[in-house]
Protein backbone atom coordinates (compact mmCIF):
# COMPACT_ATOMS: atom_id res chain seq x y z
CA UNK A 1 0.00 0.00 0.00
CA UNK A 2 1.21 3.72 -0.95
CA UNK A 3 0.55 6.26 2.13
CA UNK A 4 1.07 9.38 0.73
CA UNK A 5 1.61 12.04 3.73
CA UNK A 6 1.04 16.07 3.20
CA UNK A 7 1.72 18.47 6.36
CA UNK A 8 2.79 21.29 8.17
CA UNK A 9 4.73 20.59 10.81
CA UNK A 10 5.43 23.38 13.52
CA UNK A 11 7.44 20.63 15.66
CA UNK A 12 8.72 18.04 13.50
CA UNK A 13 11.93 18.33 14.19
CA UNK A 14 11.99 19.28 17.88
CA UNK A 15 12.65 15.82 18.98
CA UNK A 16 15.70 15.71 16.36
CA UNK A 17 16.94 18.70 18.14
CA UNK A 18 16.94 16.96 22.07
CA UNK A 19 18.45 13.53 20.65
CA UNK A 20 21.72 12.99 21.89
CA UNK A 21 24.65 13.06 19.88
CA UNK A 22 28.50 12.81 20.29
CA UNK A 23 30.29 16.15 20.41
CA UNK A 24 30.79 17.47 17.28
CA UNK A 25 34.59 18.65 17.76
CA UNK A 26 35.55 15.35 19.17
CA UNK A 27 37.63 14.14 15.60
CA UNK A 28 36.70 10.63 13.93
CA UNK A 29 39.15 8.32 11.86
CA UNK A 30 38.94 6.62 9.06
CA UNK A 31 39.41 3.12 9.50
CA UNK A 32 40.84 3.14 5.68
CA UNK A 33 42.28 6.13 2.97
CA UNK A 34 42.45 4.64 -0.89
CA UNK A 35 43.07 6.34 -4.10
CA UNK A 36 41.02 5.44 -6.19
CA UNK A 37 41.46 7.40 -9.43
CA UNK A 38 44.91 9.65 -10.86
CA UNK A 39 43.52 13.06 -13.09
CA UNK A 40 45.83 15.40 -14.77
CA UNK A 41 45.38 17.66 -12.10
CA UNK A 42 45.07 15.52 -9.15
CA UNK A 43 45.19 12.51 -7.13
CA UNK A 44 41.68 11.42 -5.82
CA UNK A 45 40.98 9.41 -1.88
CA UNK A 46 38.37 8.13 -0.56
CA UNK A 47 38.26 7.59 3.26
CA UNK A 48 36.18 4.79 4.83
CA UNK A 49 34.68 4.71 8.20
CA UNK A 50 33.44 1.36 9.43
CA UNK A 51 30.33 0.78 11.51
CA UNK A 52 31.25 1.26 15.08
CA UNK A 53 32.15 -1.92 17.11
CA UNK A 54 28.99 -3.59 18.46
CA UNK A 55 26.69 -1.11 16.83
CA UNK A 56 23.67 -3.21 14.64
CA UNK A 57 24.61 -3.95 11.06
CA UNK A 58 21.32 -5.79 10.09
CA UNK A 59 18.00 -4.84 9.86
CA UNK A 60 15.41 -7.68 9.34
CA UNK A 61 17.68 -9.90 7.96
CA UNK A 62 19.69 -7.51 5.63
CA UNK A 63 23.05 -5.79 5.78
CA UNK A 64 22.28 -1.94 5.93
CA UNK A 65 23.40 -0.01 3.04
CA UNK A 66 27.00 1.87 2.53
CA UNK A 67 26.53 5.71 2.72
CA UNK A 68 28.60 6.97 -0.31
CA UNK A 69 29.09 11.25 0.98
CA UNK A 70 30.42 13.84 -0.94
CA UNK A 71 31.06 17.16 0.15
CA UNK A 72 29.63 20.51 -0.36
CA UNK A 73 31.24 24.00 -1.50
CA UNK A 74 29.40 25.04 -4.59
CA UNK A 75 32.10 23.33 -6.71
CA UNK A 76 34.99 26.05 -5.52
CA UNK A 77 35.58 24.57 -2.17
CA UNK A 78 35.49 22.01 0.75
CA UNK A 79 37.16 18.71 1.02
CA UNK A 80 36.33 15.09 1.72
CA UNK A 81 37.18 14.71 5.67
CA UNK A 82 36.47 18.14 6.62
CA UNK A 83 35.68 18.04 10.54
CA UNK A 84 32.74 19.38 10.13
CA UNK A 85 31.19 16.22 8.91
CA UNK A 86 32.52 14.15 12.01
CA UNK A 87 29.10 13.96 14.20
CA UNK A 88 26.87 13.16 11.17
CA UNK A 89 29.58 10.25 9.80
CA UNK A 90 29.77 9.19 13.74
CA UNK A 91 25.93 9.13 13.71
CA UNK A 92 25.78 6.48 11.03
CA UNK A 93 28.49 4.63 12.17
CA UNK A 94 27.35 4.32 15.38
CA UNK A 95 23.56 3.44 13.92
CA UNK A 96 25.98 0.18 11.52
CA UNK A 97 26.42 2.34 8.39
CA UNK A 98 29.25 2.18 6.56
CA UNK A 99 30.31 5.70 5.60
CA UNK A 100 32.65 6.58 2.11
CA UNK A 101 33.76 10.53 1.78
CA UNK A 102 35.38 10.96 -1.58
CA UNK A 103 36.75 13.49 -2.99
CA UNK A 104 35.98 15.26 -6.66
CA UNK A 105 37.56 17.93 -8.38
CA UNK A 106 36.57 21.40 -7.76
CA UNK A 107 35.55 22.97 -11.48
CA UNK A 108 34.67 26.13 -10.19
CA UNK A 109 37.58 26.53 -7.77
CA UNK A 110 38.48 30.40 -8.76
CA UNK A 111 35.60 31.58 -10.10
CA UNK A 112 33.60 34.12 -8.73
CA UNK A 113 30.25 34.17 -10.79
CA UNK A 114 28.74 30.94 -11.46
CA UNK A 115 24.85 30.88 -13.06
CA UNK A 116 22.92 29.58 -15.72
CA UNK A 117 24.44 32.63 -17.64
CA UNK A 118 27.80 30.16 -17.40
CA UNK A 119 25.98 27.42 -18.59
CA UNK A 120 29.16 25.92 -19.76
CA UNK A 121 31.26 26.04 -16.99
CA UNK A 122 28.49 24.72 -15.01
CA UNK A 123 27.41 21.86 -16.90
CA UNK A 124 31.78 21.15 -16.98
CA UNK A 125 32.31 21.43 -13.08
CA UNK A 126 28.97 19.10 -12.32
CA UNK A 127 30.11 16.79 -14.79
CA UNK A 128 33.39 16.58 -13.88
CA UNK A 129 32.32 15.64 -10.24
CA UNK A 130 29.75 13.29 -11.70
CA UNK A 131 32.78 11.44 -13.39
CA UNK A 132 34.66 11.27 -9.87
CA UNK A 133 31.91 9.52 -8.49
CA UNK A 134 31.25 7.36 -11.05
CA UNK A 135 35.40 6.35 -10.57
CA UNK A 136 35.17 6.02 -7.33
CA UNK A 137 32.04 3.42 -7.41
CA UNK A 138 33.87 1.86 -9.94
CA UNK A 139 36.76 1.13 -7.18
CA UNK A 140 34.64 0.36 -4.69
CA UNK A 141 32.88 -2.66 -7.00
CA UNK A 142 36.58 -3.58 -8.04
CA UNK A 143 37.51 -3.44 -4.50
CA UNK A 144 34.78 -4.42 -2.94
CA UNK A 145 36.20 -7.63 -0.29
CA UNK A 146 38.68 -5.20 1.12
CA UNK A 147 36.07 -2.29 1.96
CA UNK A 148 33.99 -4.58 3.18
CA UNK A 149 31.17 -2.41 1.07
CA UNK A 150 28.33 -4.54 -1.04
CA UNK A 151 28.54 -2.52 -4.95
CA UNK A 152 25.02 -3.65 -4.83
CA UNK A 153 23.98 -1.90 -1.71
CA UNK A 154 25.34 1.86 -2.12
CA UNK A 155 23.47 5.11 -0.82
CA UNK A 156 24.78 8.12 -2.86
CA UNK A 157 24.49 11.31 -0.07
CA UNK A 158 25.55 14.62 -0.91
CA UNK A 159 25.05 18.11 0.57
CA UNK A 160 25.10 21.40 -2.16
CA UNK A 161 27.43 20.52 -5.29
CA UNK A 162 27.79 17.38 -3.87
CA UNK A 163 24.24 17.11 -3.73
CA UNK A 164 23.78 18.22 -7.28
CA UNK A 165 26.37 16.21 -7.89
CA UNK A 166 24.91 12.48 -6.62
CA UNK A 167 20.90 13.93 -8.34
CA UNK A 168 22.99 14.34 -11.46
CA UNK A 169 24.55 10.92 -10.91
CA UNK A 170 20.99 9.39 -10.65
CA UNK A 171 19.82 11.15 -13.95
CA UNK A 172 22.85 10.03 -16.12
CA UNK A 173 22.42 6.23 -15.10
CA UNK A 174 18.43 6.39 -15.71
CA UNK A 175 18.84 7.72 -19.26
CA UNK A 176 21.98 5.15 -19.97
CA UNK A 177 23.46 8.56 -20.92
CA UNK A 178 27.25 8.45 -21.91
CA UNK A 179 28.14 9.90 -18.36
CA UNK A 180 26.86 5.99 -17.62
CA UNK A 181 28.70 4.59 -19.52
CA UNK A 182 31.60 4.37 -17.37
CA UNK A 183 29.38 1.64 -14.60
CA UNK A 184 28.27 -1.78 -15.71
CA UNK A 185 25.04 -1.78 -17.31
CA UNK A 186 22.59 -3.33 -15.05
CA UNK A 187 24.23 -1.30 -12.11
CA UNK A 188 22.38 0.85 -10.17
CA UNK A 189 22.44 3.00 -6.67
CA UNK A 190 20.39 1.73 -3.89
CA UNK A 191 19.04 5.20 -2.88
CA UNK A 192 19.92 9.26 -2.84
CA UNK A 193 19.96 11.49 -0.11
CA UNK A 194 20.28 14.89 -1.25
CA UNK A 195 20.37 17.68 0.97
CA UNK A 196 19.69 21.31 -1.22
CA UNK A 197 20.71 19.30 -4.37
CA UNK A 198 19.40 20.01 -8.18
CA UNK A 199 19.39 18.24 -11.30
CA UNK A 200 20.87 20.07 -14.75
CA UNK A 201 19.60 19.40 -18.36
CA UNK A 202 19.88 20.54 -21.99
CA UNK A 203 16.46 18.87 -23.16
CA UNK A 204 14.03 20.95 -20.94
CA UNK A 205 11.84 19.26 -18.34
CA UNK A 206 14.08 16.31 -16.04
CA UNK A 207 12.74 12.94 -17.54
CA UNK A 208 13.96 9.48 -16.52
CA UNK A 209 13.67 6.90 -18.39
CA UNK A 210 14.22 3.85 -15.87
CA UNK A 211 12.69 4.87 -12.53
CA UNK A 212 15.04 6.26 -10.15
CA UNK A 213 16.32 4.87 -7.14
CA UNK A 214 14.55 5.70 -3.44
CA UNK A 215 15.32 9.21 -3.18
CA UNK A 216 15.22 11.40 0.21
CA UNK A 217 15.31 15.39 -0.81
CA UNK A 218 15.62 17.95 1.92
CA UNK A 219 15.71 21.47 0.56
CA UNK A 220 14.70 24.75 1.57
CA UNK A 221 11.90 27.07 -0.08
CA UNK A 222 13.99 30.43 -0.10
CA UNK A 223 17.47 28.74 -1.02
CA UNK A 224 18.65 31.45 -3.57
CA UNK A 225 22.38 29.30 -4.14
CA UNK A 226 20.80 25.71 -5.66
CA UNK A 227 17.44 27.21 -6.81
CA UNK A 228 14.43 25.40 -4.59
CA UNK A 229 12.02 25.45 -7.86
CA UNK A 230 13.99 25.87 -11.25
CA UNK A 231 16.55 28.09 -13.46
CA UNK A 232 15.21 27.74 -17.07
CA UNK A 233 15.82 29.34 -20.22
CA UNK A 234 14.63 27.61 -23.33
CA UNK A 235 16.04 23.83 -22.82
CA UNK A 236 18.35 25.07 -20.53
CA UNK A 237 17.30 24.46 -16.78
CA UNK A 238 18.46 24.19 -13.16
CA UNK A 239 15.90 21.84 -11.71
CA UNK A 240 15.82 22.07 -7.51
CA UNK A 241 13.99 19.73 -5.11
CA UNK A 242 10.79 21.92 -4.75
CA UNK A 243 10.26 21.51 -9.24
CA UNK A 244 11.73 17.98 -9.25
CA UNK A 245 9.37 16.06 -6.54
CA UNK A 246 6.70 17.27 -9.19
CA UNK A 247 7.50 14.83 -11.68
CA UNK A 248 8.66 12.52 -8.72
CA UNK A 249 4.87 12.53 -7.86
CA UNK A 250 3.54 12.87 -11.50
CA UNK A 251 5.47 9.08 -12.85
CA UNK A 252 5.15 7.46 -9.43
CA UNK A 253 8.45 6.99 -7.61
CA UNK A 254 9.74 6.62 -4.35
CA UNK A 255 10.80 9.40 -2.88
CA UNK A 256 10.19 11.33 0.88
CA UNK A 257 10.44 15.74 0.35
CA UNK A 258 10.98 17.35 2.86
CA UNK A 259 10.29 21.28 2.13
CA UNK A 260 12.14 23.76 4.88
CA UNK A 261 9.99 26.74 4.80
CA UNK A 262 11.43 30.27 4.10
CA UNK A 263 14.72 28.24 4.45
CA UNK A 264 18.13 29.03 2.62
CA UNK A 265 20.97 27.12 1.72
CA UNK A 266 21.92 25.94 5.53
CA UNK A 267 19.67 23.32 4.27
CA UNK A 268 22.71 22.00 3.07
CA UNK A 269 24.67 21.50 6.10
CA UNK A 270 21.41 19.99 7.88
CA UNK A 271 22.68 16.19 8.46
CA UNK A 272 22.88 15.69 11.59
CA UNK A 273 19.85 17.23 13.03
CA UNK A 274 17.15 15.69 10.20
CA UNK A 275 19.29 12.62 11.21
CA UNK A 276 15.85 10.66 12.45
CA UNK A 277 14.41 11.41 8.93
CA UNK A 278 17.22 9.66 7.22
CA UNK A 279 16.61 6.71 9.56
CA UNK A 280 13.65 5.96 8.84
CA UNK A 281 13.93 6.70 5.05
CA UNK A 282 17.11 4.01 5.22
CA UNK A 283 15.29 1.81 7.03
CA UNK A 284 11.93 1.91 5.12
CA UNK A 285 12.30 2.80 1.47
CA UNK A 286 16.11 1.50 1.39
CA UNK A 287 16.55 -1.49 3.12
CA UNK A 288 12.81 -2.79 3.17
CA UNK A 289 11.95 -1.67 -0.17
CA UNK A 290 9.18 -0.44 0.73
CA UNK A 291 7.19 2.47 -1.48
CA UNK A 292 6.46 4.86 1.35
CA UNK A 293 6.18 8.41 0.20
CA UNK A 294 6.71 11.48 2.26
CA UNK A 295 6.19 15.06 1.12
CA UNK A 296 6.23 17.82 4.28
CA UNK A 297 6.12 20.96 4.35
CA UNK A 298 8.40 22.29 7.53
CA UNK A 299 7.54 25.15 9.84
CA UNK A 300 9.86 25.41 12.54
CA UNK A 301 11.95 28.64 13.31
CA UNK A 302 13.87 26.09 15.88
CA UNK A 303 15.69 23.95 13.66
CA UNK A 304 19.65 24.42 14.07
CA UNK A 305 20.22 25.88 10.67
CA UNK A 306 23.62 25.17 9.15
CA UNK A 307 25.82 22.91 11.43
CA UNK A 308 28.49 21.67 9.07
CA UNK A 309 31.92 23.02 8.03
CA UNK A 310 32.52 26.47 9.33
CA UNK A 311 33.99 27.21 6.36
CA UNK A 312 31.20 27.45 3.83
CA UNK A 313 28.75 29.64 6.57
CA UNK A 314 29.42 32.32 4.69
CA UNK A 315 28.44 30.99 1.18
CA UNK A 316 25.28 28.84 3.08
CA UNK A 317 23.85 32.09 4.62
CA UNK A 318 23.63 33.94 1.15
């Protein structure tokens, strides 16, 4: 059966909010660094973070999924263990996830005025950081015994350009696009968590033609950096969480939206306290396969806005 919830909630995350958590300066390790792909420019790592000893692994019967991150930064900065990401990866370590941060290359490191007016240069950097991804899943499935990560059980998380970045990554591999190409065939991502993420075309309205996989979307209504609703001119568009879940509802896939009212871009950094959310969209539309779908609408002036890398406040509160 398909429950379909609508809501306002003044309170939903209140409870998130009073849930404990370890401290957030208190550093985490990865159990494992690997490179896992040599540019021109670059070297590119990928640090892994095990679940924590005796936490739960299983759910019903089934190993729970590896959490595949990549940062945000708006494609100029940020990097892959920044310590600003230690309490959410410790939260899903702790809860038996398995947590990969990669790294990508930065397209618009430099630049200083990045729109749809740069169509170009944004379609380059986005694609460039799809191709990172899609080289580092490509090591992990090649590598898989010694990570200890199943290729078939992969959640692709991203927050900003990284979540742009992993909506993109979903888009190419549903349209067997030539981005694809570079993943078996038949592969495909368990589920996407995309917190203030967007998708880019060329051919006007976002269609897929193989349904995606589960996706969570968290984004906020008055995020002016990754548009909520849409960028478009002519076939040219910017499609945000608040135009996408449209077509999400329209064809019929699984998906929970989450819509932060009057919020920015600090949507972005909002991991660790919408951390219950993820839970139960892991646990229910991920690892049970189940088709429950979740749009809300949420009203809260409490909810900690923008808890991740210090560095980016300044771009997130734009």
């Amino acid at each position: 059966m398909i429950k379909k919830t609508f809501f306002l909630a003044s309170a939903i995350l209140m409870a998130l909010m009073e849930m404990p958590v370890s401290a957030a300066a208190e550093p985490i390790n990865p159990d494992g660094t690997y490179m896992f792909a040599q540019r021109d420019t670059c070297d590119l790592y990928l640090d892994v973070y095990d679940p924590a000893p005796g936490s739960v692994t299983t759910l019903d019967g089934k190993t729970k999924p590896t959490v595949l991150f990549m940062f945000g930064g708006g494609f100029i900065a940020g990097t892959r263990n920044d310590e600003g990401y230690n309490n959410w990866f410790r939260m899903l370590t702790e809860n038996g996830y398995r947590v990969i941060s990669i790294d990508y290359r930065l397209g618009l490191k430099g630049s200083t005025k990045v729109g749809i007016a740069q169509v170009n240069v944004l379609d380059n950097a986005i694609h460039m950081a799809v191709e990172d991804l899609f080289s580092a899943t490509s090591f992990i499935i090649d590598n898989a015994d010694q990570l200890g990560a199943d290729p078939k059980n992969i959640v692709i998380s991203g927050s900003s350009a990284g979540a742009i970045t992993v909506m993109q990554a979903e888009y190419e591999i549903c349209n067997r696009t030539s981005w694809a190409k570079a993943l078996p065939e038949d592969f495909r991502y368990a589920g996407v968590m995309a917190f203030s993420g967007a998708v880019f075309s060329r051919k006007g309205k976002v269609r897929y033609e193989m349904s995606p996989a589960p996706a969570l979307i968290m984004h906020g209504t008055g995020d002016s950096l990754v548009p909520y609703k849409q960028i478009k001119v002519f076939n040219l568009g910017f499609f945000g969480g608040g135009k996408l879940v449209k077509r999400f509802e329209k064809f019929g896939y699984n998906y929970n939206m989450y819509h932060f009212i009057d919020y920015g871009h600090e949507i972005a950094e909002s991991m660790d306290t919408t951390f219950d959310l993820q839970l139960k969209f892991l646990e229910t539309n991920v690892i049970r396969g189940q088709k429950r779908i979740i749009e809300a609408w949420v009203d809260d002036p409490g909810v900690l806005r923008g808890t991740g890398p210090q560095s980016r406040k300044e771009l997130y509160s734009k």
